[in-house]
PDB file of N, CA and C in Angstrom:
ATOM      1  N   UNK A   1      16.840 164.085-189.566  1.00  0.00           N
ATOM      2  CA  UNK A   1      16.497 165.489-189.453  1.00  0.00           C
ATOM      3  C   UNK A   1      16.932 166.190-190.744  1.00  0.00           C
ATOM      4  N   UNK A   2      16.124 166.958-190.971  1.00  0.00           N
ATOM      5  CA  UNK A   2      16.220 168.009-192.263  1.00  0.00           C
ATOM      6  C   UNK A   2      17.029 169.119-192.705  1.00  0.00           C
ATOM      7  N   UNK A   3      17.884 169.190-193.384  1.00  0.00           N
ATOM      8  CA  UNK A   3      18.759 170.737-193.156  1.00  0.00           C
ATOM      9  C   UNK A   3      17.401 171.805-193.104  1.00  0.00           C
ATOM     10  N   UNK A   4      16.438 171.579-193.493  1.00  0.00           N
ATOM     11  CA  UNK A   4      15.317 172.985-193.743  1.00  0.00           C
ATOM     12  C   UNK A   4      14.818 173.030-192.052  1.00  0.00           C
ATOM     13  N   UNK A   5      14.789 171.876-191.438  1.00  0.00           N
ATOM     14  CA  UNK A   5      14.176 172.048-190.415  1.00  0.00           C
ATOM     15  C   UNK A   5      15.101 172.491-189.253  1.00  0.00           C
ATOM     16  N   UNK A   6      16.619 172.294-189.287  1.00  0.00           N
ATOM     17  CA  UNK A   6      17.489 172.854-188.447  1.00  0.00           C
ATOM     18  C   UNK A   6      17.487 174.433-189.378  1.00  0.00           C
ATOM     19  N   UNK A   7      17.376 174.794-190.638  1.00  0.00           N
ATOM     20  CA  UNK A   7      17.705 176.157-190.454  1.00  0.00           C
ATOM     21  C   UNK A   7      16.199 176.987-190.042  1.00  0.00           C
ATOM     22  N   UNK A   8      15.271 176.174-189.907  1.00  0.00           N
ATOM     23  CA  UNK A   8      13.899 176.346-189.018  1.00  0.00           C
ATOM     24  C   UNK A   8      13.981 176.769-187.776  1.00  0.00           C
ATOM     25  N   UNK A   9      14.755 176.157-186.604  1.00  0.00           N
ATOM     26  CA  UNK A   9      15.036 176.084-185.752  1.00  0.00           C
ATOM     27  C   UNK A   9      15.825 176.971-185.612  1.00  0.00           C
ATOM     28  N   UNK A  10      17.335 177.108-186.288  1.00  0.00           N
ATOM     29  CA  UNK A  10      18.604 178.211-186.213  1.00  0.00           C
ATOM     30  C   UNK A  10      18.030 179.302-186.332  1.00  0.00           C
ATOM     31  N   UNK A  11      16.732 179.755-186.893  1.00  0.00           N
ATOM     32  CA  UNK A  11      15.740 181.324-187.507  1.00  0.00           C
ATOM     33  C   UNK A  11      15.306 181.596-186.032  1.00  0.00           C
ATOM     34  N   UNK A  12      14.712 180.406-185.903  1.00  0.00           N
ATOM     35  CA  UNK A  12      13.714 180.875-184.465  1.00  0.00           C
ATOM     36  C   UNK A  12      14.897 180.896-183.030  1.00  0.00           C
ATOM     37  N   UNK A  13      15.885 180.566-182.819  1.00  0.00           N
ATOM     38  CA  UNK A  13      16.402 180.861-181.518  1.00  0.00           C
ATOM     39  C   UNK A  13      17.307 182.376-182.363  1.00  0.00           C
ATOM     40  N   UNK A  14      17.807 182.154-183.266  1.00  0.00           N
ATOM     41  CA  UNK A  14      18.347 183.674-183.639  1.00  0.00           C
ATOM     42  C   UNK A  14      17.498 184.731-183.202  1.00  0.00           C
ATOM     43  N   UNK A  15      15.984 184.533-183.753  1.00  0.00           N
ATOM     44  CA  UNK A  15      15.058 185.573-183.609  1.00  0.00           C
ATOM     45  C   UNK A  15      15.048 185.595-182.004  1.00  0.00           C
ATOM     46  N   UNK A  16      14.567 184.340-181.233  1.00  0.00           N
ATOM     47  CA  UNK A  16      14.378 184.685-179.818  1.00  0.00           C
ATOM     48  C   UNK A  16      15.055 185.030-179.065  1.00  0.00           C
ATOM     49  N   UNK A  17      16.681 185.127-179.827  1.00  0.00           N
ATOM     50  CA  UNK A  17      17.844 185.642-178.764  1.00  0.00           C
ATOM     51  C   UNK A  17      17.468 187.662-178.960  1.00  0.00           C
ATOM     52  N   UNK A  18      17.505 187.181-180.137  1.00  0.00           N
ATOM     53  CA  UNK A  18      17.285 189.289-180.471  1.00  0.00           C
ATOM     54  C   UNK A  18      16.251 189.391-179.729  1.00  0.00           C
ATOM     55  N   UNK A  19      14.933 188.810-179.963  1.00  0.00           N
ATOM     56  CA  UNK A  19      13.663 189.474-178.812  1.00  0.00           C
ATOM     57  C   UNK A  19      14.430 189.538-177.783  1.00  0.00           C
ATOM     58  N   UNK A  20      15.122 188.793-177.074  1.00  0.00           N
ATOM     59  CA  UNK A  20      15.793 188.998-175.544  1.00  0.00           C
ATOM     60  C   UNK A  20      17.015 189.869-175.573  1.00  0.00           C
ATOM     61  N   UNK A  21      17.244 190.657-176.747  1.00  0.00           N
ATOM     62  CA  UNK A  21      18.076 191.594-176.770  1.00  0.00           C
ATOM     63  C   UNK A  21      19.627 191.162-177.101  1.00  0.00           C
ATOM     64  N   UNK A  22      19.577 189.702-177.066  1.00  0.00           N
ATOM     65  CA  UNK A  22      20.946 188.992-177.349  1.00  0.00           C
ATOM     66  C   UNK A  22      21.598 189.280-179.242  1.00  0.00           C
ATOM     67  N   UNK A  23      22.593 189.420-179.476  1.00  0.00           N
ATOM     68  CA  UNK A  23      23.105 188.824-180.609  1.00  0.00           C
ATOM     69  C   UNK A  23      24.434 187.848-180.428  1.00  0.00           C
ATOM     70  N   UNK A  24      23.612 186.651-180.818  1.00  0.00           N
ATOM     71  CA  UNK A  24      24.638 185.412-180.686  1.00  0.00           C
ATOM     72  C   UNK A  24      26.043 186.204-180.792  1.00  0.00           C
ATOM     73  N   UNK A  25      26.304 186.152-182.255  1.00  0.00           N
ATOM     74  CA  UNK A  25      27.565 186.605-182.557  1.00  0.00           C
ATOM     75  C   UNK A  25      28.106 187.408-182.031  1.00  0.00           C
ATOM     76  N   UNK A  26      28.050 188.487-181.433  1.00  0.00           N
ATOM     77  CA  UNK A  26      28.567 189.546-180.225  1.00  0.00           C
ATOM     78  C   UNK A  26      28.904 188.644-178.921  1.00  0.00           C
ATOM     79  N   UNK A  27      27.785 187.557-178.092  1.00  0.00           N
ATOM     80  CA  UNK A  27      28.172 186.968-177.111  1.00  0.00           C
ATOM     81  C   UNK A  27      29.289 185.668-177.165  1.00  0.00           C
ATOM     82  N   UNK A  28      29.279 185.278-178.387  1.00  0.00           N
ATOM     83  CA  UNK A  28      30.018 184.064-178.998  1.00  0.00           C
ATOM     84  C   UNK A  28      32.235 184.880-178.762  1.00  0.00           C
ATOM     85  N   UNK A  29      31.885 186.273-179.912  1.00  0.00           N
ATOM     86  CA  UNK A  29      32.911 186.937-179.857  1.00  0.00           C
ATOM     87  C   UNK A  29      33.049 187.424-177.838  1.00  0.00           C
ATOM     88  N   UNK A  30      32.544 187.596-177.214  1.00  0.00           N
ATOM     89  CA  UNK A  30      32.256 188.111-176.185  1.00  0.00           C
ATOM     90  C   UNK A  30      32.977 186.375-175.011  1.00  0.00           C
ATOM     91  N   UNK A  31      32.907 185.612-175.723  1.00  0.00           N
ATOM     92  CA  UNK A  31      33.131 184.449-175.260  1.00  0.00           C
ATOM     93  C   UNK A  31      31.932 184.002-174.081  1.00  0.00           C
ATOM     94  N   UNK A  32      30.802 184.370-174.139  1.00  0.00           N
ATOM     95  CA  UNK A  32      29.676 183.768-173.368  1.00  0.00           C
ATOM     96  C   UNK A  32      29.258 182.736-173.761  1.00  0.00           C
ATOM     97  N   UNK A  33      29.214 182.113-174.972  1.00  0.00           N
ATOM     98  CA  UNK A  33      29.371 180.593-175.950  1.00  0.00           C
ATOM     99  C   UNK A  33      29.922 180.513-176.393  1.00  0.00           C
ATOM    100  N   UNK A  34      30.376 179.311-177.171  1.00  0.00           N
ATOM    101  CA  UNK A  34      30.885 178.521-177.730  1.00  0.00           C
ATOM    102  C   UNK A  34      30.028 178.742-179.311  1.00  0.00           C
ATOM    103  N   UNK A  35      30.537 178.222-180.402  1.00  0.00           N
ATOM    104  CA  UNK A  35      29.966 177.989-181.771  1.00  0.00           C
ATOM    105  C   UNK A  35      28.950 176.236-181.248  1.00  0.00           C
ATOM    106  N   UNK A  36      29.633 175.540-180.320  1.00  0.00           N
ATOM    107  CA  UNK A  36      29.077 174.208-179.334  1.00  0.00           C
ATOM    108  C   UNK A  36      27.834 175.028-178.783  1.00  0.00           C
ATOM    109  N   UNK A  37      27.648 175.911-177.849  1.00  0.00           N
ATOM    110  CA  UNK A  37      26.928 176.448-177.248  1.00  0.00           C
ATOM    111  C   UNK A  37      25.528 176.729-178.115  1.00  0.00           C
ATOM    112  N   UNK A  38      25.670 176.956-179.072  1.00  0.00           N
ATOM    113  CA  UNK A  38      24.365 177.804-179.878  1.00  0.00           C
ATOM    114  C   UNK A  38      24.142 176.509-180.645  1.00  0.00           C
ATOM    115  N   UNK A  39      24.921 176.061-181.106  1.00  0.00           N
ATOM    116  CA  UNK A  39      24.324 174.102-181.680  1.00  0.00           C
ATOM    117  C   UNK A  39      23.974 173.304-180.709  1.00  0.00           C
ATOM    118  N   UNK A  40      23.778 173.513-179.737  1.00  0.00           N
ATOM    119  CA  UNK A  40      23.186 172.752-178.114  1.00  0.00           C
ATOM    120  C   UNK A  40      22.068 173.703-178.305  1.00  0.00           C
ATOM    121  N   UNK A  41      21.806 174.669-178.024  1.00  0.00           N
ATOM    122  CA  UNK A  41      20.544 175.523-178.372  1.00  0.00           C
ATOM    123  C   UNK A  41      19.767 175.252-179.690  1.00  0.00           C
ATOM    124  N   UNK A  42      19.905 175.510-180.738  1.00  0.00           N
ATOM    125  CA  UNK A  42      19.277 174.855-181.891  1.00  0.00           C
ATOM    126  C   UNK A  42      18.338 173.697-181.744  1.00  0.00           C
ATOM    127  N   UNK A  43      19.699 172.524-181.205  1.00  0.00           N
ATOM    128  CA  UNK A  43      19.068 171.191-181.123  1.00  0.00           C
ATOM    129  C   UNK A  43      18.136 171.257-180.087  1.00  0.00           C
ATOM    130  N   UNK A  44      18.351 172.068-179.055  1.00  0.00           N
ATOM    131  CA  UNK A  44      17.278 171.777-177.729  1.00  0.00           C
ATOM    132  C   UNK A  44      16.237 172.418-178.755  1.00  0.00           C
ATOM    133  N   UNK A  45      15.931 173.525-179.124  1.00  0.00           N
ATOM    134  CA  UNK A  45      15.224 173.901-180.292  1.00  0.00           C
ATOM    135  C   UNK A  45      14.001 173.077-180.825  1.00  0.00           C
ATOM    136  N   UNK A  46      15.117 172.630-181.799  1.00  0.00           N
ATOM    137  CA  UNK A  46      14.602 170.892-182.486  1.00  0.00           C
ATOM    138  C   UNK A  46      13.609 169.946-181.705  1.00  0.00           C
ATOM    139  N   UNK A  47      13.737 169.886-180.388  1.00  0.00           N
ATOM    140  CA  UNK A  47      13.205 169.524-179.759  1.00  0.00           C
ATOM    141  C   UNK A  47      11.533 169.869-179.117  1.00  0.00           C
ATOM    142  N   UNK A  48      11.428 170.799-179.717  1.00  0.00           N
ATOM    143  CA  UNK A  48      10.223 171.665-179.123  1.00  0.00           C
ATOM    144  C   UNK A  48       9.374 171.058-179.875  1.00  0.00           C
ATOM    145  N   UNK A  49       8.038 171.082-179.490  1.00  0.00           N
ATOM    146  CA  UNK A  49       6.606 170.175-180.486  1.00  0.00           C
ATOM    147  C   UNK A  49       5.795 171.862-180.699  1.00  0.00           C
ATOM    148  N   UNK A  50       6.290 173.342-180.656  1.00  0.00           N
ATOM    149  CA  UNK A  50       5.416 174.392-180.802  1.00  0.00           C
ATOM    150  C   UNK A  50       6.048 175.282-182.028  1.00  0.00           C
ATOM    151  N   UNK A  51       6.604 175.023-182.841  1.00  0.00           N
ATOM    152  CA  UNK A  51       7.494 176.036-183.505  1.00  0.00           C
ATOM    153  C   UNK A  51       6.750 176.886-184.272  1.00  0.00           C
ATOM    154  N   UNK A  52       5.693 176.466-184.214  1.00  0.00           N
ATOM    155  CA  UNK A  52       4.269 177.061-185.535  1.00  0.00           C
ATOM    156  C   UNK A  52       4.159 178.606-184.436  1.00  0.00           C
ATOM    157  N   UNK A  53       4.223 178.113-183.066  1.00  0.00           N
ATOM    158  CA  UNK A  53       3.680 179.329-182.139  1.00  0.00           C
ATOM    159  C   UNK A  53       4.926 179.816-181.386  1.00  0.00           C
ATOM    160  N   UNK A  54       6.087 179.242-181.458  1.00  0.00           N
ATOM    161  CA  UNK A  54       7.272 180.345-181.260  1.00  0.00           C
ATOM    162  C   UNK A  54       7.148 181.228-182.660  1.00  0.00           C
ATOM    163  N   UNK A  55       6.959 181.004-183.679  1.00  0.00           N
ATOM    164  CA  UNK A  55       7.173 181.828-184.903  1.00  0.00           C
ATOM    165  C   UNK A  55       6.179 183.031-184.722  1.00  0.00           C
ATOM    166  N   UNK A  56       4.573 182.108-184.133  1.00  0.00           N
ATOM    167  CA  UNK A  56       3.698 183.363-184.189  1.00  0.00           C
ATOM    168  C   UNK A  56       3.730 184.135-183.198  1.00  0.00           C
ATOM    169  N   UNK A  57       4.381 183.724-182.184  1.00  0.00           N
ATOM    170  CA  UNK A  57       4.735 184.536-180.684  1.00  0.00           C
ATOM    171  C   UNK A  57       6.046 185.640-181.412  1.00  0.00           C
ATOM    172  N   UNK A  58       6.930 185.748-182.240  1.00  0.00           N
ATOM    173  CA  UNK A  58       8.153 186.206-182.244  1.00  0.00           C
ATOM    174  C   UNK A  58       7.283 187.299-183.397  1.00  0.00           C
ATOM    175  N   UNK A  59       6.973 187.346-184.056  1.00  0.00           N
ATOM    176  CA  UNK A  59       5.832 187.635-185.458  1.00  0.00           C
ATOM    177  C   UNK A  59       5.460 189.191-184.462  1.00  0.00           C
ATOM    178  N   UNK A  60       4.743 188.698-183.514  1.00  0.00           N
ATOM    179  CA  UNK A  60       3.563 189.847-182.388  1.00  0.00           C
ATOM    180  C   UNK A  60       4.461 190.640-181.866  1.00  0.00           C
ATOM    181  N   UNK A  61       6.128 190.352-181.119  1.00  0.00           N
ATOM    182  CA  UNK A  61       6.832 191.286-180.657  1.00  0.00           C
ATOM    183  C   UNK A  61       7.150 192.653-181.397  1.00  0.00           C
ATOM    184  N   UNK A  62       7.454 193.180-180.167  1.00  0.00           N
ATOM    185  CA  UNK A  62       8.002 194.761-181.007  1.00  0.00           C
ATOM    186  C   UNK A  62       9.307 195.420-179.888  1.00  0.00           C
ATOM    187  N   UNK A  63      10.386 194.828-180.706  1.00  0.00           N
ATOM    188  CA  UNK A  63      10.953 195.123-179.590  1.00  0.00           C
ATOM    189  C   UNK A  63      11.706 194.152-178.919  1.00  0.00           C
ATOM    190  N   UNK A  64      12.544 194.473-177.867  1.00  0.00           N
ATOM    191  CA  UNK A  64      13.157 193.795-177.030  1.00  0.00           C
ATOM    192  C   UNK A  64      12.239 193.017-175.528  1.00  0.00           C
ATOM    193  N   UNK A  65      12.328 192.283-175.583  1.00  0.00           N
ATOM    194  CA  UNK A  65      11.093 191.466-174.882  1.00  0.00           C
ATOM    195  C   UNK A  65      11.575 191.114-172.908  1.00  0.00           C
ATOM    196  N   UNK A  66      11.518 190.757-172.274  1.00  0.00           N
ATOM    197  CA  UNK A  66      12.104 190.557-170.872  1.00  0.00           C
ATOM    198  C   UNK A  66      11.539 189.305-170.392  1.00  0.00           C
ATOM    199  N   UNK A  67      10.815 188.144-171.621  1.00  0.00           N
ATOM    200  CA  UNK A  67      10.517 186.721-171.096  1.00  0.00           C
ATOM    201  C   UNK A  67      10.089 186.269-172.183  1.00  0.00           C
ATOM    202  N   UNK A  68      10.990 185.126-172.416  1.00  0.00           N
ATOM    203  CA  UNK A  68      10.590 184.124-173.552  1.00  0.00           C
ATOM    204  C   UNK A  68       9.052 183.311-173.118  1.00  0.00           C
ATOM    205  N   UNK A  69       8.327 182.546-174.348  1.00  0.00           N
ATOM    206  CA  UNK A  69       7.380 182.372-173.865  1.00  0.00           C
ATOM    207  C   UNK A  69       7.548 181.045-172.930  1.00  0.00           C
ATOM    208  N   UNK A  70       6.310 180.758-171.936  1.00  0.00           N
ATOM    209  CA  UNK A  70       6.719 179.362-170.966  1.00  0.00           C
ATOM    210  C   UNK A  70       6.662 178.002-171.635  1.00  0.00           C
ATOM    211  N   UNK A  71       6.974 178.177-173.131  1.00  0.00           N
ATOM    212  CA  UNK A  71       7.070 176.847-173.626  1.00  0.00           C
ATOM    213  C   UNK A  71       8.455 176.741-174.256  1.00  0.00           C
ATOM    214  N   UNK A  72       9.372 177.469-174.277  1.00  0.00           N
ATOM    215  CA  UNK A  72      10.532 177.703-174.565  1.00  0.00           C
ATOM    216  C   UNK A  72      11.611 176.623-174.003  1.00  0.00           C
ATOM    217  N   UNK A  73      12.391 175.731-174.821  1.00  0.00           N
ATOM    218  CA  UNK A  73      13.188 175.063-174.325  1.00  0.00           C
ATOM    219  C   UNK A  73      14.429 176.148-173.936  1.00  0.00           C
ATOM    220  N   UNK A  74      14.483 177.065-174.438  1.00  0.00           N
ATOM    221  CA  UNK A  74      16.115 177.649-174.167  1.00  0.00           C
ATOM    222  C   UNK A  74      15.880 178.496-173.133  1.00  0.00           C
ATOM    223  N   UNK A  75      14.926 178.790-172.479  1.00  0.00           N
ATOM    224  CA  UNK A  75      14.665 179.937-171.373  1.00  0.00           C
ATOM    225  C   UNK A  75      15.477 180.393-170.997  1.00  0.00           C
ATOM    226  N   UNK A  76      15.862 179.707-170.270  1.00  0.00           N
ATOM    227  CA  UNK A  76      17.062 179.697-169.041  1.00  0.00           C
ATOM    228  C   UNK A  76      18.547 180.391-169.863  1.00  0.00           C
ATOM    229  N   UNK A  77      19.023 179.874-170.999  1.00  0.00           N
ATOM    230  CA  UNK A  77      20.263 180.166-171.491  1.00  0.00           C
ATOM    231  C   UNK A  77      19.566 181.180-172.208  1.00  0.00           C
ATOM    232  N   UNK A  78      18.493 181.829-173.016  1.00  0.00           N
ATOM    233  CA  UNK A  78      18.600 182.866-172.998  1.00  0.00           C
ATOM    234  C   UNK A  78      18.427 183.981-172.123  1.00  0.00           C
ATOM    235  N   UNK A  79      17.722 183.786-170.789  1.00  0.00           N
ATOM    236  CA  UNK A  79      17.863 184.564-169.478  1.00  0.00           C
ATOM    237  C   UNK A  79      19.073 185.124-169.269  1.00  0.00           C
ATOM    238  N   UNK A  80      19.984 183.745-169.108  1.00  0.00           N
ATOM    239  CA  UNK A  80      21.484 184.157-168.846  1.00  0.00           C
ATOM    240  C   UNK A  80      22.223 184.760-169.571  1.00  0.00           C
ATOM    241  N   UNK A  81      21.808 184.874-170.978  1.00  0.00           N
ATOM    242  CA  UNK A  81      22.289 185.671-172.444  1.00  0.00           C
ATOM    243  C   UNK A  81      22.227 187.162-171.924  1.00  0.00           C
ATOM    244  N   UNK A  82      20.825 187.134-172.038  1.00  0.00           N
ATOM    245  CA  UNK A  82      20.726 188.563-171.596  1.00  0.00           C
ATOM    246  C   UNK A  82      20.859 189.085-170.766  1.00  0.00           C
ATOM    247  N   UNK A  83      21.537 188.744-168.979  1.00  0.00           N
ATOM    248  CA  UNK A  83      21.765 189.437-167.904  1.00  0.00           C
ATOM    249  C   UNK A  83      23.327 189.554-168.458  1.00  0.00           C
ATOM    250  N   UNK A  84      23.714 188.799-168.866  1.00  0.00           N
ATOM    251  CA  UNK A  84      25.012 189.576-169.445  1.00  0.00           C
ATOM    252  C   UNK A  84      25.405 190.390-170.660  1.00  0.00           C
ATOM    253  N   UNK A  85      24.437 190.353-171.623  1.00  0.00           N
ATOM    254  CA  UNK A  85      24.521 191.381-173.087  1.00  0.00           C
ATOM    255  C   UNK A  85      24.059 192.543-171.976  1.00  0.00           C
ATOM    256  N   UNK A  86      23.610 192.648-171.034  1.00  0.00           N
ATOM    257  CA  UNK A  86      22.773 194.107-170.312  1.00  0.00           C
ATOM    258  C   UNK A  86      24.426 195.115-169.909  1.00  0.00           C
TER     259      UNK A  86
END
């Protein structure tokens, strides 16, 4: 794996935590993750075969969003991000 393609990945869940209103670093300080926690996210990330269309899905938002799209590996942990950044 590529450092360009993990900081590929680190862009796009950063971005999809802010669409969901999250900032890592506030929930990290907040103790809702771990620095472990958001490198388990990344890599699930990494894992995705759509990143061309998380980028162009994140591109179209305006705003704070209330559902990642249904191809999203992190759904769920960012769901839970954001019922507690609320």
């Amino acid at each position: 794996m590529t450092d360009a393609r993990l900081k590929t990945h680190a862009d796009l869940v950063d971005r999809m935590a802010a669409a969901r209103g999250v900032d890592l670093q506030e929930a990290a300080l907040r103790a809702h993750l771990t620095p472990s926690d958001i490198s388990d996210l990344v890599l699930n990330c990494v894992g995705c075969t759509k990143p061309d269309a998380c980028a162009q899905w994140l591109d179209m938002q305006a705003g704070r969003v209330s559902e990642t799209p249904d191809f999203c590996r992190n759904a769920e942990a960012f769901a839970e991000l954001a019922r507690r950044s609320d």
